[in-house]
Protein backbone atom coordinates (compact mmCIF):
# COMPACT_ATOMS: atom_id res chain seq x y z
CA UNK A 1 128.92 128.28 157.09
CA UNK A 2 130.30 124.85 156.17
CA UNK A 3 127.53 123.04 158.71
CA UNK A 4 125.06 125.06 156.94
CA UNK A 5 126.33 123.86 153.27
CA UNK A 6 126.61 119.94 154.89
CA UNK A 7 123.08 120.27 156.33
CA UNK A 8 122.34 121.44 152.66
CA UNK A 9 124.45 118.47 151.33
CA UNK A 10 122.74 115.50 153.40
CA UNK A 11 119.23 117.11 152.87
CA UNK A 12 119.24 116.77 148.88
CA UNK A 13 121.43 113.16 148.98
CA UNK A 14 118.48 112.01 151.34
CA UNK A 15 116.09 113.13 148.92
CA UNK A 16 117.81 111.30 145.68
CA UNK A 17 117.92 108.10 147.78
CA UNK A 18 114.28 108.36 148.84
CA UNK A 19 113.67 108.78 145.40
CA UNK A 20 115.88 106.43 143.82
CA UNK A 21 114.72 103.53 146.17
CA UNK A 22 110.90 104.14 145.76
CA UNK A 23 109.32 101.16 143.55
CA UNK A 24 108.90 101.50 140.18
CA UNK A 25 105.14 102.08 139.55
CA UNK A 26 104.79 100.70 135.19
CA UNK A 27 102.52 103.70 133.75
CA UNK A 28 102.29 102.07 130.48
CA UNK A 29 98.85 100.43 128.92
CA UNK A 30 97.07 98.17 130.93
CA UNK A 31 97.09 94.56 129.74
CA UNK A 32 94.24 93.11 128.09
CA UNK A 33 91.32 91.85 130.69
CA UNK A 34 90.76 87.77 130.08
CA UNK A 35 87.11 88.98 129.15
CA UNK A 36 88.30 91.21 126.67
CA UNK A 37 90.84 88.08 125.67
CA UNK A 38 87.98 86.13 125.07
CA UNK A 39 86.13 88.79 123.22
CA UNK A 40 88.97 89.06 120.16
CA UNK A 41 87.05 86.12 118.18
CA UNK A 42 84.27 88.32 117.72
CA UNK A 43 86.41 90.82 116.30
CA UNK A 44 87.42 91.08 112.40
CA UNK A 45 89.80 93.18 110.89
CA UNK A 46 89.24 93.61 107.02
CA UNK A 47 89.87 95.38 103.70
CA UNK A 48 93.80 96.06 106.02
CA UNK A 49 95.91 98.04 102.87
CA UNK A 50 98.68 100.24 103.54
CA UNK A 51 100.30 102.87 101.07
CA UNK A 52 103.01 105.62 101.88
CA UNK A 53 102.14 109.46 100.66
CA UNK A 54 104.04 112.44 101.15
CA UNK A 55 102.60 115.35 103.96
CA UNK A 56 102.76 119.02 103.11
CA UNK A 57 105.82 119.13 105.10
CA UNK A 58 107.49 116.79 102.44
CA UNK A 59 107.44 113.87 105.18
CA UNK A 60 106.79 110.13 104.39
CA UNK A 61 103.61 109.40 105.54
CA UNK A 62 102.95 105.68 105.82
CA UNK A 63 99.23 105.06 106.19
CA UNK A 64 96.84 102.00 107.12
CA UNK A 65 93.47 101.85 106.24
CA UNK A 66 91.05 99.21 107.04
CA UNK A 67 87.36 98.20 108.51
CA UNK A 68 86.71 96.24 112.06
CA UNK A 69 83.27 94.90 112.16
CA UNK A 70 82.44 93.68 116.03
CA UNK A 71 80.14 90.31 115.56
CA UNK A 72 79.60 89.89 119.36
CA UNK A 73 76.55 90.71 120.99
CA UNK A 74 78.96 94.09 123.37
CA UNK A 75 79.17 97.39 122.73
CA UNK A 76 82.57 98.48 122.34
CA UNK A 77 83.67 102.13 123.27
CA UNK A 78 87.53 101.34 123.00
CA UNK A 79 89.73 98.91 120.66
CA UNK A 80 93.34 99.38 120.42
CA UNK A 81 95.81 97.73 118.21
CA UNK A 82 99.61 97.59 118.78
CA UNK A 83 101.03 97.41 115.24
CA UNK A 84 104.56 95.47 115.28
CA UNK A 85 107.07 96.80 112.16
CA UNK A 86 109.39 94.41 111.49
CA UNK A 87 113.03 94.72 110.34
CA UNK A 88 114.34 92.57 106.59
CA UNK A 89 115.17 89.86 108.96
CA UNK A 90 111.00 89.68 110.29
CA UNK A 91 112.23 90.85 113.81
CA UNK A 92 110.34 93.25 115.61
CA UNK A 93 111.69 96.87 114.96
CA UNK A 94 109.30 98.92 116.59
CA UNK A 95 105.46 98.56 118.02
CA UNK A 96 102.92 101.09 118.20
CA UNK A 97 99.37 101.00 120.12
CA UNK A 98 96.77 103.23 117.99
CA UNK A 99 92.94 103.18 118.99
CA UNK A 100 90.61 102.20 115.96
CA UNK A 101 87.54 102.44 118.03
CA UNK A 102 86.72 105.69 120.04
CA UNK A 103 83.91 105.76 122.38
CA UNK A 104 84.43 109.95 121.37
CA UNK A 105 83.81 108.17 117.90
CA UNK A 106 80.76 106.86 118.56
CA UNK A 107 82.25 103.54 119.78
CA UNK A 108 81.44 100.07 117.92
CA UNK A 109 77.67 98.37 118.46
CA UNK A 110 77.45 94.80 117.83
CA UNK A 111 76.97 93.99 113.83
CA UNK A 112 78.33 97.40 113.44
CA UNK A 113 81.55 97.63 110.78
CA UNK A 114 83.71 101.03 110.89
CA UNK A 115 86.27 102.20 108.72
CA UNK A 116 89.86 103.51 110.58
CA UNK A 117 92.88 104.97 109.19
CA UNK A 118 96.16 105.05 110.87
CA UNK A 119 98.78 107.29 110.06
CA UNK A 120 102.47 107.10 111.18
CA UNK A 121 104.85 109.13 110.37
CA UNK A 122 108.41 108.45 111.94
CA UNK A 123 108.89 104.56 111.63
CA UNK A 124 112.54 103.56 112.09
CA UNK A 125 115.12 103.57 108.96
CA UNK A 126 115.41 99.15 109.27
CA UNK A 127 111.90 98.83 108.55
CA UNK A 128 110.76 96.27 106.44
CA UNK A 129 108.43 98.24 103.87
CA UNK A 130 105.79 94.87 104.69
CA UNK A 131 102.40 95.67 106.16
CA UNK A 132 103.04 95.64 110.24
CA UNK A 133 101.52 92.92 112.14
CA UNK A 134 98.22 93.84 113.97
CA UNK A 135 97.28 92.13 117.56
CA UNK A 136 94.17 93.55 119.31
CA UNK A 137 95.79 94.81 122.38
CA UNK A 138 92.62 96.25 124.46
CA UNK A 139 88.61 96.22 124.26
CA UNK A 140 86.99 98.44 126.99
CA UNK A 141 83.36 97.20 126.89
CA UNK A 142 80.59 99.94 127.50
């Protein structure tokens, strides 16, 4: 009985150190392509406002509203932001990475504009109240 419950023992530590010593694989976003780098300048956010509502659950809401027009000569089925709240002191808080081009949405043709709206919901207590800095973090091209 106690080589069965050692046998038993060793099994399941080998497993956790097989699995503990496997690399790391990052499953976050992928980085921004240098084509897509290059592709920001024809990219313009306008019209950018933010206001705060309440939902039905009696929630904050904190909304962004806003227009990208794409004045390159690509089609665009995919732009994602990351927006970057800050804290009083202007330090990052908290970053979030929202699509505001969908190619389910009909993606973005050049010389097209689109409107987008982005709602959050749960940003961090230290926020700053300030509109969150917006960096284009992906373009997927069609």
């Amino acid at each position: 009985m106690i080589k069965i419950v050692l046998l038993i023992v060793l099994v399941f530590g080998g497993a956790a150190y097989w699995y503990i010593s496997q690399p790391k694989v990052a499953t976050g976003p992928a980085p921004i392509t240098p084509e897509a780098k290059a592709y920001v300048r024809s990219l313009q956010l306008a019209e950018v406002e933010m206001k705060a509502a309440e939902s039905f659950a009696s929630q904050r809401v904190v909304e962004i509203t806003g227009k990208i027009t794409n004045n390159g000569d690509r089609r665009l089925k995919l732009v994602e932001l990351n927006c970057v709240f800050a804290d009083a002191y202007g330090q990052p808080l908290t970053r979030e990475r929202v699509a505001i081009v969908r190619a389910s949405k009909g993606g973005l043709a050049p010389n097209e504009t689109k409107t987008f709206r982005l709602p959050f919901d749960n940003l961090p207590p230290g926020w700053n109240q300030a509109l969150p800095q917006l960096v284009i973090a992906q373009i997927e091209f069609e």
